[in-house]
Protein backbone atom coordinates (compact mmCIF):
# COMPACT_ATOMS: atom_id res chain seq x y z
CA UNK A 1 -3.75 46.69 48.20
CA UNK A 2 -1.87 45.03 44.90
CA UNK A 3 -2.11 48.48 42.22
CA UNK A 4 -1.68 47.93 38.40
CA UNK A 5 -0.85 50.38 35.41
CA UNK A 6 -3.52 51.86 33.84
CA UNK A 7 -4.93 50.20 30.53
CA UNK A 8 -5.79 51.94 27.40
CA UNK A 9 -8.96 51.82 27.89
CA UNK A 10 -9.25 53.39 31.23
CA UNK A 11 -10.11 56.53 32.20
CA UNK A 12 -7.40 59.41 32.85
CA UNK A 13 -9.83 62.12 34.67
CA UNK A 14 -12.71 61.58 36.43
CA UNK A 15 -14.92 64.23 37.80
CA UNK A 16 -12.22 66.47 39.38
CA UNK A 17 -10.44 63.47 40.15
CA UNK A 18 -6.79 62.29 38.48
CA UNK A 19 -6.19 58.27 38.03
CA UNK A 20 -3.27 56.91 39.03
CA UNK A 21 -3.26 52.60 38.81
CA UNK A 22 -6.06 50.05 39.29
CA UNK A 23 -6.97 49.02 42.31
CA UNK A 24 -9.12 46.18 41.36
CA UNK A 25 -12.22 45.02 39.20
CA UNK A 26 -15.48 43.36 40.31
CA UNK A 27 -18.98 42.83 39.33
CA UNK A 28 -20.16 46.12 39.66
CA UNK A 29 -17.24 48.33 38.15
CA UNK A 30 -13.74 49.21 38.12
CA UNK A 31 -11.58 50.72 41.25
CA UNK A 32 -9.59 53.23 40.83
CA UNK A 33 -6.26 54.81 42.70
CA UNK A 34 -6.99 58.96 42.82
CA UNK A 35 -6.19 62.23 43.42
CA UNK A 36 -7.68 65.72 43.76
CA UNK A 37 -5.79 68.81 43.19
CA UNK A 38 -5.16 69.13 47.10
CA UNK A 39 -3.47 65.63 47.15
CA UNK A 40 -5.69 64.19 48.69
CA UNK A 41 -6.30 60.25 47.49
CA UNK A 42 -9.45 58.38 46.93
CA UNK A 43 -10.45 55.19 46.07
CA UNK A 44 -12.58 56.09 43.09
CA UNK A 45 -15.53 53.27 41.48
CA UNK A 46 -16.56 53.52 38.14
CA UNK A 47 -19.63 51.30 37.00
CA UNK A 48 -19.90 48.85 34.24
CA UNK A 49 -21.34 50.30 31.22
CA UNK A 50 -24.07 47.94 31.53
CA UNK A 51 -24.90 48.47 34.28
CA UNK A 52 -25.22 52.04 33.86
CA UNK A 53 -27.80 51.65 31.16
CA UNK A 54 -30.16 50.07 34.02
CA UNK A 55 -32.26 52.77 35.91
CA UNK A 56 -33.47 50.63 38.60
CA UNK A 57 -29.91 50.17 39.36
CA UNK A 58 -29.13 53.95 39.21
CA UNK A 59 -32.09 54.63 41.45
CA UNK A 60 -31.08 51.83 43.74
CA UNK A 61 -27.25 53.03 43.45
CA UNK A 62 -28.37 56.58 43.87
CA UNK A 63 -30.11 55.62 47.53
CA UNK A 64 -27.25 53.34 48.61
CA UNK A 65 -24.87 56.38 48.25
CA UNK A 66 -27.08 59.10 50.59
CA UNK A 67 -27.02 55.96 52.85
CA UNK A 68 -23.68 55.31 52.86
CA UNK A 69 -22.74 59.64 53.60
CA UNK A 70 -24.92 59.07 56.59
CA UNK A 71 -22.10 55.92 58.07
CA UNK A 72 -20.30 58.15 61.03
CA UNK A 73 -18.08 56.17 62.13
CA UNK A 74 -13.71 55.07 62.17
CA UNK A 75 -14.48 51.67 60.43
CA UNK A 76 -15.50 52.61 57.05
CA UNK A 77 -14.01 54.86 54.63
CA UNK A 78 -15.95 57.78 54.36
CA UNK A 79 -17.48 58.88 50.87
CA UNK A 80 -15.42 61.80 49.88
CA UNK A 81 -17.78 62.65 45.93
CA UNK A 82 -20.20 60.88 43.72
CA UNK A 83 -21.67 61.91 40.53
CA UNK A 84 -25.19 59.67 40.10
CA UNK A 85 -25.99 61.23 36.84
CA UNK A 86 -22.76 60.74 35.03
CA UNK A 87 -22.80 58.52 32.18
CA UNK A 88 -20.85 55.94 34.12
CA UNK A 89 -21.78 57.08 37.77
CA UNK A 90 -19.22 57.00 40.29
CA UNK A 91 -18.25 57.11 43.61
CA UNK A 92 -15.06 58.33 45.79
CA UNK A 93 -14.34 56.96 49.15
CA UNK A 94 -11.36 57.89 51.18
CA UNK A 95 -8.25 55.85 50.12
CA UNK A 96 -6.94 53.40 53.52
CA UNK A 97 -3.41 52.17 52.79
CA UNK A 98 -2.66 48.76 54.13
CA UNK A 99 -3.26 45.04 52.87
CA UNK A 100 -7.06 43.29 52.73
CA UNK A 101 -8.06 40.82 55.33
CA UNK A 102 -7.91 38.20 52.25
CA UNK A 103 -4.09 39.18 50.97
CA UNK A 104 -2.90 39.12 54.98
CA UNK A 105 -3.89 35.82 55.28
CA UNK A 106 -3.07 34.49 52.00
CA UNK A 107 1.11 35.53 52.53
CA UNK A 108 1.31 34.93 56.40
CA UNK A 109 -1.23 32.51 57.37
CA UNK A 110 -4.21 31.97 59.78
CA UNK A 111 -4.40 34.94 62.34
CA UNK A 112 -4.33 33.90 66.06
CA UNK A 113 -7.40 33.80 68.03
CA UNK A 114 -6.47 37.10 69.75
CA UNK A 115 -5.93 39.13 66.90
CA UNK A 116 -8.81 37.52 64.88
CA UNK A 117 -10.86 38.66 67.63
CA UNK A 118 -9.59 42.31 67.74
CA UNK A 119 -10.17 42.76 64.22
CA UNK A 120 -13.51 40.76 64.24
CA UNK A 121 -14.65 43.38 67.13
CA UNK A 122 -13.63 46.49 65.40
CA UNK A 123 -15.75 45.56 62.77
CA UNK A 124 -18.45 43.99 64.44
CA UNK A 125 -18.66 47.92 65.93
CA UNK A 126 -18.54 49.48 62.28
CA UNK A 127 -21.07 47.38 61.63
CA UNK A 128 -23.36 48.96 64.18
CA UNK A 129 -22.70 52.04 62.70
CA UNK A 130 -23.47 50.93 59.16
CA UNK A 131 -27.02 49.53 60.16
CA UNK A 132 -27.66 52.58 62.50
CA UNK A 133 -27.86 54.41 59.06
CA UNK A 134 -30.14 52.39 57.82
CA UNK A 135 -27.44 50.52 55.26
CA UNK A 136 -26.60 46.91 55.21
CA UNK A 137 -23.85 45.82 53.23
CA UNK A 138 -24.41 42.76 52.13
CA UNK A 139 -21.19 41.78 50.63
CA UNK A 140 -19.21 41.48 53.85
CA UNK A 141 -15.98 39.31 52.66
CA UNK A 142 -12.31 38.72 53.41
CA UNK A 143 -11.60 41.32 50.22
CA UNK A 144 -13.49 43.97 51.47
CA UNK A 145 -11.60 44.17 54.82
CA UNK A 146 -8.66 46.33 55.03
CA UNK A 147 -5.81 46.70 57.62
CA UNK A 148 -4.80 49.81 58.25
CA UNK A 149 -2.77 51.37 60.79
CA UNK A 150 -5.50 52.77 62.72
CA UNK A 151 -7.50 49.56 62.26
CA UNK A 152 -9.80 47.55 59.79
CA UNK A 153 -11.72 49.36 57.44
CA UNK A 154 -15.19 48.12 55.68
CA UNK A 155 -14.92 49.29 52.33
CA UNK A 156 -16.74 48.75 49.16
CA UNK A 157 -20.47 49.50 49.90
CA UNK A 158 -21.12 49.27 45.94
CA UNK A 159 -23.94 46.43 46.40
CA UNK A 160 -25.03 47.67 49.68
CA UNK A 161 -28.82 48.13 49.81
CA UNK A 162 -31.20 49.30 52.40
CA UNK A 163 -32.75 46.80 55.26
CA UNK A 164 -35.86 44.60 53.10
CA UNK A 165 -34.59 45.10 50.04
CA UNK A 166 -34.44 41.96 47.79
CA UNK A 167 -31.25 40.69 47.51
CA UNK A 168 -31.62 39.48 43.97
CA UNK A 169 -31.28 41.14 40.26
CA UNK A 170 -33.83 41.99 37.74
CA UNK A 171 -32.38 39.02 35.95
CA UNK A 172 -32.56 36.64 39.22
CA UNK A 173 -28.89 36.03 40.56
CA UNK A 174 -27.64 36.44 43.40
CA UNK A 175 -25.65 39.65 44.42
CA UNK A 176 -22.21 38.70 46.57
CA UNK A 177 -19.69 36.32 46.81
CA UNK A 178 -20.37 32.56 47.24
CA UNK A 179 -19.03 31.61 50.43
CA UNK A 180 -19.50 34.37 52.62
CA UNK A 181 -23.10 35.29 51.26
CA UNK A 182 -25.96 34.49 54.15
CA UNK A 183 -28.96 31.57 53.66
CA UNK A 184 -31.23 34.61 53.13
CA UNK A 185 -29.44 36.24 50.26
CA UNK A 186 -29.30 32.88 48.15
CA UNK A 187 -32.79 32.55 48.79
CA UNK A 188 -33.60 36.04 47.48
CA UNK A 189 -35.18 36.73 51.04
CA UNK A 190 -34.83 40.30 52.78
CA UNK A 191 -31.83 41.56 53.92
CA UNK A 192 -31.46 42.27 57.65
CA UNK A 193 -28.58 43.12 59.83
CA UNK A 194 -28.16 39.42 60.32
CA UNK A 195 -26.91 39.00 57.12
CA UNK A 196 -23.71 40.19 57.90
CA UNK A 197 -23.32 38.91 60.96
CA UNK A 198 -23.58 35.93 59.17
CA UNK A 199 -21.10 37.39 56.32
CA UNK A 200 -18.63 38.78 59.33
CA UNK A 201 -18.73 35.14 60.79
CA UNK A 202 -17.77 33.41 57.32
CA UNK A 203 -15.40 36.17 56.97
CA UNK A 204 -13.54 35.68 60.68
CA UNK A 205 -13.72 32.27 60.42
CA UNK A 206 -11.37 32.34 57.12
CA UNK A 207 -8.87 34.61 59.37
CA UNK A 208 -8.26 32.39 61.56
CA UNK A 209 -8.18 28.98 59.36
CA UNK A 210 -7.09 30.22 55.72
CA UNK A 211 -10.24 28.43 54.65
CA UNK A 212 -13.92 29.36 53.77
CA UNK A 213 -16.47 27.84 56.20
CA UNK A 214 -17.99 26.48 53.18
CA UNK A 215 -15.01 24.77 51.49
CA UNK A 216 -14.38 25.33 47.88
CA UNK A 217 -16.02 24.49 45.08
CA UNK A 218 -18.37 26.08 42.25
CA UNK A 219 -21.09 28.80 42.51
CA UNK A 220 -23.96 26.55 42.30
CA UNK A 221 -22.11 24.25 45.20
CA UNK A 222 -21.08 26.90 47.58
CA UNK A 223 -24.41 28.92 47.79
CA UNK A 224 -25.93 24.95 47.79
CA UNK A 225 -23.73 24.33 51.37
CA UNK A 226 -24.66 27.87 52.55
CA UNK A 227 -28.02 26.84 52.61
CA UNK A 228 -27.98 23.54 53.58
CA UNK A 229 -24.83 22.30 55.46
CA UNK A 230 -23.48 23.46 58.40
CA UNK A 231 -19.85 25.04 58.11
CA UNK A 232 -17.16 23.08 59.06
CA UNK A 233 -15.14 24.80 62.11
CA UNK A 234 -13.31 22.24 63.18
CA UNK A 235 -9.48 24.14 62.36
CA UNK A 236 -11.30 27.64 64.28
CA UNK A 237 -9.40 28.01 67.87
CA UNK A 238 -11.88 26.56 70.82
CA UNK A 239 -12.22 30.25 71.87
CA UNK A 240 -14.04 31.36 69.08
CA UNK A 241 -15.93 28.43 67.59
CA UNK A 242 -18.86 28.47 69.47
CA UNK A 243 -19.30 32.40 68.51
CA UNK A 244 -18.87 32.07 64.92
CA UNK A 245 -21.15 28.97 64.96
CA UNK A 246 -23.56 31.41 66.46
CA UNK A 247 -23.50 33.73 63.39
CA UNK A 248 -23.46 31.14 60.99
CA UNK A 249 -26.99 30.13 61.73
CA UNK A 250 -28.92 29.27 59.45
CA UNK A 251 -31.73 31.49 60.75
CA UNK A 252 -31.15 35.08 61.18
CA UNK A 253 -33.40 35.21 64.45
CA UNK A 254 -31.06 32.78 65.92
CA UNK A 255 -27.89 34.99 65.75
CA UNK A 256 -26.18 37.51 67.58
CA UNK A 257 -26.56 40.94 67.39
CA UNK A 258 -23.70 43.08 66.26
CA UNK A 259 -23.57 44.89 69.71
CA UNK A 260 -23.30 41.17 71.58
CA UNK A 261 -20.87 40.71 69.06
CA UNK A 262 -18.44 43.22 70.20
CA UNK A 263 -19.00 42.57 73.26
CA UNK A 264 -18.45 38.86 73.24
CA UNK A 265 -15.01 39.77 70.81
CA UNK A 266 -13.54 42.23 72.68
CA UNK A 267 -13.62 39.71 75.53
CA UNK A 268 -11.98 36.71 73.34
CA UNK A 269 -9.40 38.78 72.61
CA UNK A 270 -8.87 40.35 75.57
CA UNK A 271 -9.02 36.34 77.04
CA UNK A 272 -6.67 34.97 74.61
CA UNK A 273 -4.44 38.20 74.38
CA UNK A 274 -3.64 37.54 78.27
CA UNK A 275 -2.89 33.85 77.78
CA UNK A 276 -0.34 34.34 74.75
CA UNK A 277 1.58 36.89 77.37
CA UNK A 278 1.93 34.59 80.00
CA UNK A 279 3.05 31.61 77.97
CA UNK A 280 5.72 34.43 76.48
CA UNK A 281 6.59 34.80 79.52
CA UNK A 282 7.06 31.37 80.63
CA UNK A 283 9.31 30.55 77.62
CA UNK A 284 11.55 33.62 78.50
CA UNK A 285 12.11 32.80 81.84
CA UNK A 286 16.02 31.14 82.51
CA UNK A 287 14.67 27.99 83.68
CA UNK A 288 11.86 26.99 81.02
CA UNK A 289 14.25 25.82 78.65
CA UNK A 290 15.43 23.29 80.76
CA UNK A 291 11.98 21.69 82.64
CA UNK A 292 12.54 20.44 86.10
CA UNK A 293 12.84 16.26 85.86
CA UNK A 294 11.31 14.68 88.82
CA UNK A 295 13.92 11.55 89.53
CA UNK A 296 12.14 8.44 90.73
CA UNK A 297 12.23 7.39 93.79
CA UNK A 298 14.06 4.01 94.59
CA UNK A 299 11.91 0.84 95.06
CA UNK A 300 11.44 0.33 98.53
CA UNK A 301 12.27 3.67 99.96
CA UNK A 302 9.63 5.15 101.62
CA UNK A 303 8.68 8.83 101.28
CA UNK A 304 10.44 11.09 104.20
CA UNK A 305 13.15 8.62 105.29
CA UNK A 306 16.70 9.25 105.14
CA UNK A 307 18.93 7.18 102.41
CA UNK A 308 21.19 4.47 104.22
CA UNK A 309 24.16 3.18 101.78
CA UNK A 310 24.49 0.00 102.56
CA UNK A 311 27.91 -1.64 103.24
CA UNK A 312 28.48 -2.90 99.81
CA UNK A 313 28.44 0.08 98.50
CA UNK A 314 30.39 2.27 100.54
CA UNK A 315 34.22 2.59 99.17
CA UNK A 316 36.86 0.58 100.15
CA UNK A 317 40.42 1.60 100.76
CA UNK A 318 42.99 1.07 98.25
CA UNK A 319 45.32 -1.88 98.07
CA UNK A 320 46.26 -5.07 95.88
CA UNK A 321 43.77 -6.44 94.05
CA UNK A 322 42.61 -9.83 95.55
CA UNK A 323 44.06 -13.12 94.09
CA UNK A 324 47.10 -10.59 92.38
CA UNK A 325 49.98 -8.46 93.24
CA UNK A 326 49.18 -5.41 91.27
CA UNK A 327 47.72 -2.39 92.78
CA UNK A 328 43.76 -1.94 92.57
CA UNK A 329 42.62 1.04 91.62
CA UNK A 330 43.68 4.25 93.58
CA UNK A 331 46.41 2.09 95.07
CA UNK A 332 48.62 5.51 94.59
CA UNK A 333 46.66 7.35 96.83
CA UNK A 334 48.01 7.76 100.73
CA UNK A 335 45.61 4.98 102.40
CA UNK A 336 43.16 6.59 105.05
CA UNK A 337 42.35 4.13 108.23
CA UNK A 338 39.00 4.60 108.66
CA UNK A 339 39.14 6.05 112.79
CA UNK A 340 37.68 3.38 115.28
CA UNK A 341 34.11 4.60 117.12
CA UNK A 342 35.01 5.77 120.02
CA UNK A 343 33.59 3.88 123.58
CA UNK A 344 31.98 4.97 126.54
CA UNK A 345 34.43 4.53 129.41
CA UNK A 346 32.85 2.85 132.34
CA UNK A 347 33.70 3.63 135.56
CA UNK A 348 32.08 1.08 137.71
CA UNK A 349 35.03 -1.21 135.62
CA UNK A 350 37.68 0.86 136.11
CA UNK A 351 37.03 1.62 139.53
CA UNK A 352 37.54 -2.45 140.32
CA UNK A 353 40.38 -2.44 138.67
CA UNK A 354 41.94 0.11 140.54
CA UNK A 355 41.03 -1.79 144.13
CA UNK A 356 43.03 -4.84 142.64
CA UNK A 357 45.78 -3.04 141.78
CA UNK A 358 45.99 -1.33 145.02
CA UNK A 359 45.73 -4.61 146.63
CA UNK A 360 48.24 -6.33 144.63
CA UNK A 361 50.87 -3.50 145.48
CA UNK A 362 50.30 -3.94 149.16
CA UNK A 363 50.61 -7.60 149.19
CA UNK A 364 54.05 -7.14 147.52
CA UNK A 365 55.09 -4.56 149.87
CA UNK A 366 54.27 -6.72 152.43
CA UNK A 367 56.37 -9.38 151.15
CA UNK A 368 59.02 -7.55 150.34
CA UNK A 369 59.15 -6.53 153.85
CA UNK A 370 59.02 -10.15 155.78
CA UNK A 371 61.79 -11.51 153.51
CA UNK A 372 63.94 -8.62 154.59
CA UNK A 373 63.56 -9.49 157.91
CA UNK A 374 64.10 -13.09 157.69
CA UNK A 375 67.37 -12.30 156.09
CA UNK A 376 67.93 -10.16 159.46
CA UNK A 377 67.21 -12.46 161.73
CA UNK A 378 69.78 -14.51 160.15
């Protein structure tokens, strides 16, 4: 949370409390950065001095703050001192350190669907707590919302009024912030839990798109589209749309409850939590970098058969080129004879030729020996 110097005008001690910076200014009063003597800091309001001089809002400021010591729960900061009949009336809540939903978004961007719908079911379950006590809080917005380390944290319960109050001023406008405020409020209708599930739905929908549901525009125009458009989701991941279409019905009757909203989170998260590990893990692995490429098969081969290279192609010894005397290429390479196939002997062949040249061999034995013996006789 973004702290600034002290101006002149401000404060120096409240209550038993020491100022530090500014936290912020709204429509109600002036947030302070405190101390007690212990150490301890708070988050300390001051109201306008306007304000102040209205008793129906002290006695409607007085009732919010007994509601708001009854919240037990981690999601809210707890009130830590008030003084109701001060002449500015104040309130301390305990101080959370960490950036607002609205600031987180603003510097790094839309949130991804499983940490949009952590957050959005941590609060979802302060928000049961809240309305257990009887409080709703009617001013549920991105700047309200604060990331600590142990989680987000509902803060500023300044407008927060009881269920069925009216939602409107004694001078007739409407309390909240355009854009995240629910049909019912702009109508000056009674406040129910539904109104901020409708509030937590505008609100999760802006983490996880940078934009309001609503678009931008003036007052008058916003609360205009709250009550009579439907919100454009079309940038909200497909994991949560449907949900925070759900909450950003028109009609409270037709949205969730904060319980089903929990539940229903806490599942999306869980979902979408698994699915960004194993897509980690795929891009990690030594062979996702470089995707397997599935070659084509040659036209005419069929699948299974073995590839035959035909005669053309298979490579011919080295020698003179044809039509030239010089050497073609490799010609300095020792030539390889290809070795004949080898042949089946067949005996039945051979064995003829063996009776012929036994026969033959006789005959010029025989021969041999009546020419000897003519050349006897003689």
């Amino acid at each position: 949370m973004a702290m600034m110097r002290l101006r002149r005008e401000d404060p120096r001690v409240v209550g038993t409390f020491r100022l530090h910076r500014r936290l912020g200014a709204g429509g109600m009063g002036v947030v302070y950065l405190g101390s007690d003597r212990r150490g301890q800091r708070v988050a300390l309001k001051v109201i306008r001095p306007d304000l102040a001089e209205d008793e129906e809002f002290r006695s409607r400021f007085a009732r919010e703050v007994s509601a708001a010591r009854r919240i037990q729960g981690g999601c809210t900061a707890r009130v830590v001192a008030a003084d109701l009949e001060a002449a500015r009336p104040w309130f301390a809540t305990q101080y959370v350190p960490g950036p607002s939903l609205h600031d987180r978004v603003a510097d790094g961007g839309p949130l991804p669907a499983a940490e949009t719908g952590a957050i959005g079911a941590a609060l979802a379950e302060g928000l049961v707590a809240v309305h257990e006590a009887g409080v709703v809080h009617r001013d549920l917005k991105p700047s309200n919302i604060l990331l600590s380390p142990k989680g987000p944290r509902i803060i500023d319960f300044g407008i927060a009024w009881a269920r069925g109050a009216s939602t409107l001023t004694h001078v007739g406008t409407a309390v909240g912030s355009p854009g995240f405020l629910a049909p019912e409020q702009v109508r000056g209708a009674a406040v129910t839990p539904a109104t901020d599930v409708f509030s937590l739905g505008a609100t999760l929908a802006y983490a996880a798109t940078g934009e309001t549901p609503f678009g931008q525009g003036s007052s008058e125009v916003m609360l205009y589209r709250v009550v009579h458009e439907e919100p454009d989701l079309r940038a909200v991941p497909v994991a949560l749309e449907p949900l925070l279409r759900a909450c950003l019905a028109k009609s409270p009757q037709d949205r969730p409850t904060t319980v089903q909203l929990s539940v229903r989170l806490k599942e999306i998260a869980s979902r979408e939590a698994r699915g960004a590990g194993l897509a980690a893990q795929r891009s990690s692995s030594p062979g996702a970098q470089r995707p397997a490429v599935r070659r084509p098969r040659p036209p005419g081969r069929l699948p299974g058969t073995r590839r035959v290279t035909p005669p053309a192609a298979r490579p011919v010894p080295a020698g003179p080129a044809a039509g030239t005397g010089r050497p073609g290429p490799g010609a300095g390479a020792a030539r390889v004879r290809p070795r004949p196939p080898r042949r089946g002997v067949d005996r039945r062949l051979l064995r003829q030729r063996l009776v012929v040249f036994v026969t033959v061999t006789l005959l010029v034995i025989l021969g041999l020996t009546a020419v000897q013996g003519c050349q006897g006789a003689l």
